[in-house]
Protein backbone atom coordinates (compact mmCIF):
# COMPACT_ATOMS: atom_id res chain seq x y z
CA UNK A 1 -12.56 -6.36 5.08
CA UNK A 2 -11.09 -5.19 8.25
CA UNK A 3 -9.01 -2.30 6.43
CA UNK A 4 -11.87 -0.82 5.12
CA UNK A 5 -11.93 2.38 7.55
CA UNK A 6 -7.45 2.74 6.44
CA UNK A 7 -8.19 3.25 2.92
CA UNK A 8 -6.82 7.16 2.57
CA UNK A 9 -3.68 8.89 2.76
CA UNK A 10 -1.42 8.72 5.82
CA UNK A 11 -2.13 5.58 6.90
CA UNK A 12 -0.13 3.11 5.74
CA UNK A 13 0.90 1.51 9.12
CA UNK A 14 -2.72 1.45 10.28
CA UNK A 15 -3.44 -0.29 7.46
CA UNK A 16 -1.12 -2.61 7.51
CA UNK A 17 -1.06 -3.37 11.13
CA UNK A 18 -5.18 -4.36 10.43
CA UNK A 19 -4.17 -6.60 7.78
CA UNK A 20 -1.65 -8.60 9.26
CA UNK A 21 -3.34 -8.17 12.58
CA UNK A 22 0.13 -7.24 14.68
CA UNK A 23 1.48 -3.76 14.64
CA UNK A 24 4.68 -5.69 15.45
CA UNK A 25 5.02 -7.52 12.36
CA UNK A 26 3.41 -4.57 10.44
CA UNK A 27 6.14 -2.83 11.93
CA UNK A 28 9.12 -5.34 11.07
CA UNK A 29 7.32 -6.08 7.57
CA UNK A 30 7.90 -1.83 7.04
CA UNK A 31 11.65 -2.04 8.11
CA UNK A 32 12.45 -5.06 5.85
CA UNK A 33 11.06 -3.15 2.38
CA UNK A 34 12.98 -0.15 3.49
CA UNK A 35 9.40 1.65 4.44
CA UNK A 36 10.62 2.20 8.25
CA UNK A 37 14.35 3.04 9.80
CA UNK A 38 15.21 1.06 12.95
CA UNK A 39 14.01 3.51 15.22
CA UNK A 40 10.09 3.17 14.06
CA UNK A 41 10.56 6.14 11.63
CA UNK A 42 9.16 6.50 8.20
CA UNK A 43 11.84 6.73 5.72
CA UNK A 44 11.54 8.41 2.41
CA UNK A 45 10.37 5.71 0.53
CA UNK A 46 7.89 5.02 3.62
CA UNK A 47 6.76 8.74 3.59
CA UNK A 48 6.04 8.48 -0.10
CA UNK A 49 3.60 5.64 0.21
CA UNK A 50 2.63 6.80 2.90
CA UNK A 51 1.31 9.69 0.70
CA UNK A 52 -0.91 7.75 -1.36
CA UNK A 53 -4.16 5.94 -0.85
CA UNK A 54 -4.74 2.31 -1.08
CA UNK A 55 -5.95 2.63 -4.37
CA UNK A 56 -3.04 4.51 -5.51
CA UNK A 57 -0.78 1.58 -3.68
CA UNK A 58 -2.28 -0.70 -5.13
CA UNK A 59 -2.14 0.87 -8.64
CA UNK A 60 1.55 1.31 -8.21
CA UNK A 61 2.54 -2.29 -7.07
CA UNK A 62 0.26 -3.52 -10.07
CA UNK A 63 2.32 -1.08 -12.50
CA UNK A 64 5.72 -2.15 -11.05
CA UNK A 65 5.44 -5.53 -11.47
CA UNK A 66 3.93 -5.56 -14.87
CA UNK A 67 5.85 -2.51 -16.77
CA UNK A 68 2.89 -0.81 -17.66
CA UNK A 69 1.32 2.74 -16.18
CA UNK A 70 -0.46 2.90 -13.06
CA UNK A 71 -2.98 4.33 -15.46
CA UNK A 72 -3.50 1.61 -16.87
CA UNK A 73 -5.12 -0.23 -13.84
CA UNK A 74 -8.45 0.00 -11.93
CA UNK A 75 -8.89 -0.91 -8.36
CA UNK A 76 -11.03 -2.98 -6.35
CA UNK A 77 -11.24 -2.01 -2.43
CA UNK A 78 -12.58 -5.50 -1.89
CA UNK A 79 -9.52 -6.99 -2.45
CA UNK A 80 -7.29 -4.25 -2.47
CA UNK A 81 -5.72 -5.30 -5.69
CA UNK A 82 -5.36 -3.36 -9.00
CA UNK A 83 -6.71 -5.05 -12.35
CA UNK A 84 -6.12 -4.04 -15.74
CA UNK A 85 -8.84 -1.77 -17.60
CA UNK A 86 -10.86 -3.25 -19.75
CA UNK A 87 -10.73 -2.20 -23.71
CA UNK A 88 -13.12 0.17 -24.86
């Protein structure tokens, strides 16, 4: 995976830009979620992803669209998705 080398904090457009392979539309894909102002700026939201590693991204996404805690989920740098745990 091309994204490999993004996979810590603080670089979210980095990471982005390698995965959609344009900074541009990384860029415009930012300012349409509400990640990035107008002017290229992080906003809060942005700065708060921005914060977290892939793994926590991906963790979060996972919980938001399911309900559950981000706890709940393990992640696979792979595919940069989040999977629920298994039982134990």
């Amino acid at each position: 995976m091309a994204t490999q080398k993004h996979m810590g904090k603080g670089v979210l457009t980095k990471r982005l830009s390698a995965q959609v392979g344009s900074k541009s539309l990384a860029y415009a894909l930012l300012k349409k979620r509400g990640d990035m102002d107008a002017k290229g700026n992080l906003t809060a939201k942005g700065r708060k992803r921005d914060a977290m590693t892939a793994s926590e991204r991906a963790k979060d996404r996972a919980a938001k669209a399911s309900g559950r805690a981000a706890k709940d989920y393990k992640y696979s740098a792979a595919t940069n998705r989040a999977t629920l745990k298994g039982k134990k």
